[in-house]
N, C-alpha and C. Protein backbone atom coordinates (compact mmCIF):
# COMPACT_ATOMS: atom_id res chain seq x y z
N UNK A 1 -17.01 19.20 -2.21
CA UNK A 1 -16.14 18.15 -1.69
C UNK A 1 -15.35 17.57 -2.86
N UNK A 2 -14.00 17.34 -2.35
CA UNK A 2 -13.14 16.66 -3.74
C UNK A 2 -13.64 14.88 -3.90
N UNK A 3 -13.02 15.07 -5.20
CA UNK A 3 -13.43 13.65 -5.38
C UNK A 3 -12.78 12.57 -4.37
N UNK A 4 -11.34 12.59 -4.14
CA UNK A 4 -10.81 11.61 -3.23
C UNK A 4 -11.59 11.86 -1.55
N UNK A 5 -11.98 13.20 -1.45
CA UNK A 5 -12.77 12.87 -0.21
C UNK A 5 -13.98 12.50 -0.06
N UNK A 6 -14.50 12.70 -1.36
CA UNK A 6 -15.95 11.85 -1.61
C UNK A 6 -15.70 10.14 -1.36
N UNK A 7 -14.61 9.60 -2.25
CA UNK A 7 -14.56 8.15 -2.36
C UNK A 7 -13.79 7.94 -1.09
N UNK A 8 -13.31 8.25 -0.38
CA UNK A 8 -13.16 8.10 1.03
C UNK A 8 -14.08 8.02 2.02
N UNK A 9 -15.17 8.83 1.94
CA UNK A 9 -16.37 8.61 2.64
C UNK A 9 -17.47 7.45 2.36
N UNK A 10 -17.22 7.39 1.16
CA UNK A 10 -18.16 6.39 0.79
C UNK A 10 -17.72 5.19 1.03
N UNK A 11 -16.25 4.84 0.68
CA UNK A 11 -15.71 3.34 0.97
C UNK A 11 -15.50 3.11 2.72
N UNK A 12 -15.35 4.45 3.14
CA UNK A 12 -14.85 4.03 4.74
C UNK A 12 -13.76 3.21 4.89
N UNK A 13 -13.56 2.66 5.71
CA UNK A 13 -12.71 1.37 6.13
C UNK A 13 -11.44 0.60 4.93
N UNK A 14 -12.21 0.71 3.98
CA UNK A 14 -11.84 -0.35 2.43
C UNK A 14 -11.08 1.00 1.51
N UNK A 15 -10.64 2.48 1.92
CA UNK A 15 -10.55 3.39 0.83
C UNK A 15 -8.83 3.13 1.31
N UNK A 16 -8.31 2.96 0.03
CA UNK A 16 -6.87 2.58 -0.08
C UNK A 16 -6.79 0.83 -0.11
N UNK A 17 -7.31 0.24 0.41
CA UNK A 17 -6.76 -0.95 0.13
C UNK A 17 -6.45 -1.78 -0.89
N UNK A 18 -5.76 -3.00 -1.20
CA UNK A 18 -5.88 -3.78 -2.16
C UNK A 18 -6.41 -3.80 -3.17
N UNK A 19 -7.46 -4.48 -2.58
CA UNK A 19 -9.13 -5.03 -3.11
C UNK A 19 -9.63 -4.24 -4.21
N UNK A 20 -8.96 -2.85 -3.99
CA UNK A 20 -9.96 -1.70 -4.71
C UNK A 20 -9.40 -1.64 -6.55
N UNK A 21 -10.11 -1.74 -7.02
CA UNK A 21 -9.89 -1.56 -8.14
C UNK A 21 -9.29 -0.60 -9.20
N UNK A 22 -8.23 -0.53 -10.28
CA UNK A 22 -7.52 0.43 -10.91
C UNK A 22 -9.22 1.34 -12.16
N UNK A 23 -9.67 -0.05 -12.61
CA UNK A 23 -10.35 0.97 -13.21
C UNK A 23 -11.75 -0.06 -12.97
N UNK A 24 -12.93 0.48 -12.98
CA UNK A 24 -14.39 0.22 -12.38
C UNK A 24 -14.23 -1.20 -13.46
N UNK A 25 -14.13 -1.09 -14.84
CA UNK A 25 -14.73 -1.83 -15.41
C UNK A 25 -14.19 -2.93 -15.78
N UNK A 26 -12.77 -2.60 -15.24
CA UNK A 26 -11.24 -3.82 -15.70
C UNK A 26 -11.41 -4.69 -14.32
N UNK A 27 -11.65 -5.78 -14.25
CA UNK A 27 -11.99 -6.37 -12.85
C UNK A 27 -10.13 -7.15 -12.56
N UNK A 28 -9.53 -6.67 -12.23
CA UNK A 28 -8.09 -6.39 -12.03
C UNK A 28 -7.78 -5.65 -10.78
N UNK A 29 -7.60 -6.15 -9.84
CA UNK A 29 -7.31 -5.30 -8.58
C UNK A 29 -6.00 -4.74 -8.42
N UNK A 30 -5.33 -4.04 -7.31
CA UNK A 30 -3.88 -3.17 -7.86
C UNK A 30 -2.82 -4.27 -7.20
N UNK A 31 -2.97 -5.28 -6.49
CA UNK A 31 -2.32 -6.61 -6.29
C UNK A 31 -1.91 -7.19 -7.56
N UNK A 32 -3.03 -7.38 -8.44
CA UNK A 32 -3.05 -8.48 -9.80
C UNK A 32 -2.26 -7.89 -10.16
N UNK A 33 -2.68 -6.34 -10.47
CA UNK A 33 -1.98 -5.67 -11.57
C UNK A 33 -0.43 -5.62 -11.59
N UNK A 34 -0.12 -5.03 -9.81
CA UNK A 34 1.48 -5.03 -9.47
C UNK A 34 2.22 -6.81 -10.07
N UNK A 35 1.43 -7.79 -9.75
CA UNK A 35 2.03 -9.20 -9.96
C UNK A 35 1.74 -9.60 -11.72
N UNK A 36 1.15 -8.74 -12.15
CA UNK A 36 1.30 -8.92 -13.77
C UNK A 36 2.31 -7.83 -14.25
N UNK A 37 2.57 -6.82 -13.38
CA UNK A 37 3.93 -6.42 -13.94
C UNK A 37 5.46 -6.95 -13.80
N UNK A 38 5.23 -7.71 -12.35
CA UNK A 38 6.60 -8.16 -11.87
C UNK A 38 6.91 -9.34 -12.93
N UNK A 39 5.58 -10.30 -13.16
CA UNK A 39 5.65 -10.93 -14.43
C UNK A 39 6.32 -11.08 -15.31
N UNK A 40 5.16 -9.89 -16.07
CA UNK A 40 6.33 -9.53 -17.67
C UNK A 40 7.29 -8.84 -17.62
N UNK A 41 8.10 -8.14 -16.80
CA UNK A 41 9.12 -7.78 -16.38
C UNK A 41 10.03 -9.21 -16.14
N UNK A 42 10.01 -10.04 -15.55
CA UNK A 42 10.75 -11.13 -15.24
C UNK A 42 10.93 -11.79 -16.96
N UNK A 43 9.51 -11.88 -17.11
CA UNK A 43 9.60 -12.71 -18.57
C UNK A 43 10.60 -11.92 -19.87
N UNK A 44 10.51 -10.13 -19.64
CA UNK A 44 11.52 -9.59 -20.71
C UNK A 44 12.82 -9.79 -20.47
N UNK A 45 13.02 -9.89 -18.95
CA UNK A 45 14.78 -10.03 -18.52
C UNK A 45 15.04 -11.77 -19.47
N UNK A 46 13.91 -12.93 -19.32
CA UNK A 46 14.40 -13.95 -19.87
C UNK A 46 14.89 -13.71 -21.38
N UNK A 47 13.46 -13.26 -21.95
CA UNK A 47 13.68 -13.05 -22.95
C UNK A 47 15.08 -12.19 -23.81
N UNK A 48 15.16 -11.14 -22.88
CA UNK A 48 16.55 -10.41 -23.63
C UNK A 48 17.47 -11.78 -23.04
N UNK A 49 17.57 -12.11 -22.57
CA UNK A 49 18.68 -12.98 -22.54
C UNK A 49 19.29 -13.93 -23.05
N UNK A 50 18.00 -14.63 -23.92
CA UNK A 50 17.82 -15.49 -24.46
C UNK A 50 18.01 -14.65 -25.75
N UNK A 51 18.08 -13.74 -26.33
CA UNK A 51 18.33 -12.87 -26.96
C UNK A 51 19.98 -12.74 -27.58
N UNK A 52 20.63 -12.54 -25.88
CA UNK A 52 21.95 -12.71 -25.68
C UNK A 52 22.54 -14.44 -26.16
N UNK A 53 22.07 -15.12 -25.75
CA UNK A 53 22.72 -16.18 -26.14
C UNK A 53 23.01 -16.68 -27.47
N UNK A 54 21.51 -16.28 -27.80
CA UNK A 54 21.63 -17.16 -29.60
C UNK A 54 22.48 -16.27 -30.34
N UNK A 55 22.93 -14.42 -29.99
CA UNK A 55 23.61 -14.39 -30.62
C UNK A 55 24.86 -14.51 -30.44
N UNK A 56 25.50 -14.29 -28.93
CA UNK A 56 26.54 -15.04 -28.93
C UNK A 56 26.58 -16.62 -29.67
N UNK A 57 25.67 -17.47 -29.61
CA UNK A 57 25.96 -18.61 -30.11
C UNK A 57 26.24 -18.65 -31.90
N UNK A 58 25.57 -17.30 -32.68
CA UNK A 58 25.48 -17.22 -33.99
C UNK A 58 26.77 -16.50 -33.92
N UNK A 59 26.98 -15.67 -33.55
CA UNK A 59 28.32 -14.83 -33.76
C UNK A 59 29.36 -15.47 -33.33
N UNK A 60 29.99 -16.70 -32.41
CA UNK A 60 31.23 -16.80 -31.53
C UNK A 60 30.83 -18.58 -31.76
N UNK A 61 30.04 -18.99 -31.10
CA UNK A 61 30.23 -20.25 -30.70
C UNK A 61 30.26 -21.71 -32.26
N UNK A 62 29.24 -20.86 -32.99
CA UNK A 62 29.00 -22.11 -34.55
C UNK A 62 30.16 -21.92 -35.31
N UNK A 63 30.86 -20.40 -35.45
CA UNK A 63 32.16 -20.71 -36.21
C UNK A 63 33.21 -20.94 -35.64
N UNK A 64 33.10 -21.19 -34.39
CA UNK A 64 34.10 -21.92 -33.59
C UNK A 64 34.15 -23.56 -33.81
N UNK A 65 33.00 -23.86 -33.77
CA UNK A 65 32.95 -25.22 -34.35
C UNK A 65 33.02 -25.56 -35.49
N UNK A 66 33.39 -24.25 -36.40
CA UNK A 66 32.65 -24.89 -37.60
C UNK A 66 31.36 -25.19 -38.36
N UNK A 67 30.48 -24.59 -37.12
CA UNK A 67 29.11 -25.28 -37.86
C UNK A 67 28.79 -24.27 -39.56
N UNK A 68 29.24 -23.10 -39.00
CA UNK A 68 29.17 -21.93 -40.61
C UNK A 68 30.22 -21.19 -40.47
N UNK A 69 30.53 -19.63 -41.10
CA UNK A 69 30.83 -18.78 -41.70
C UNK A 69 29.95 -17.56 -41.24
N UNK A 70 30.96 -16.76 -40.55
CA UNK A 70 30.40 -15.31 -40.22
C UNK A 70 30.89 -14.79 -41.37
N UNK A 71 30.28 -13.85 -42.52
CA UNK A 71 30.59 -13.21 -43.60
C UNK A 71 30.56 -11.48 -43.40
């Protein structure tokens, strides 16, 4: 018997769902896991962006004012 039809028999009812865990010993279900990727995914889009600004603000906006000197 293959393994996925082994753990199919054994879970019954519960084989595929949620609940079930990515790895036995990481207590992280595949819910958490999907919503800790959408996460740091959201958090890198801030981050590059914030990325974007300061250097538009270092490159365009301070020697526009005056605050320095692009060299």
């Amino acid at each position: 018997m293959g393994e996925a039809k082994r753990r199919k028999a054994v879970l019954g009812d519960k084989y595929g769902k949620d609940n079930t865990r990515i790895l036995p010993w990481v207590p992280v279900s595949k819910t958490q896991a999907e919503k800790l990727v959408q996460l740091s995914t959201r958090i890198t889009w801030v981050g590059i962006g914030g990325l974007v600004v300061a250097w538009v603000t270092v490159r365009f906006i301070g020697p526009a004012f005056g605050w320095w000197q692009v060299v």
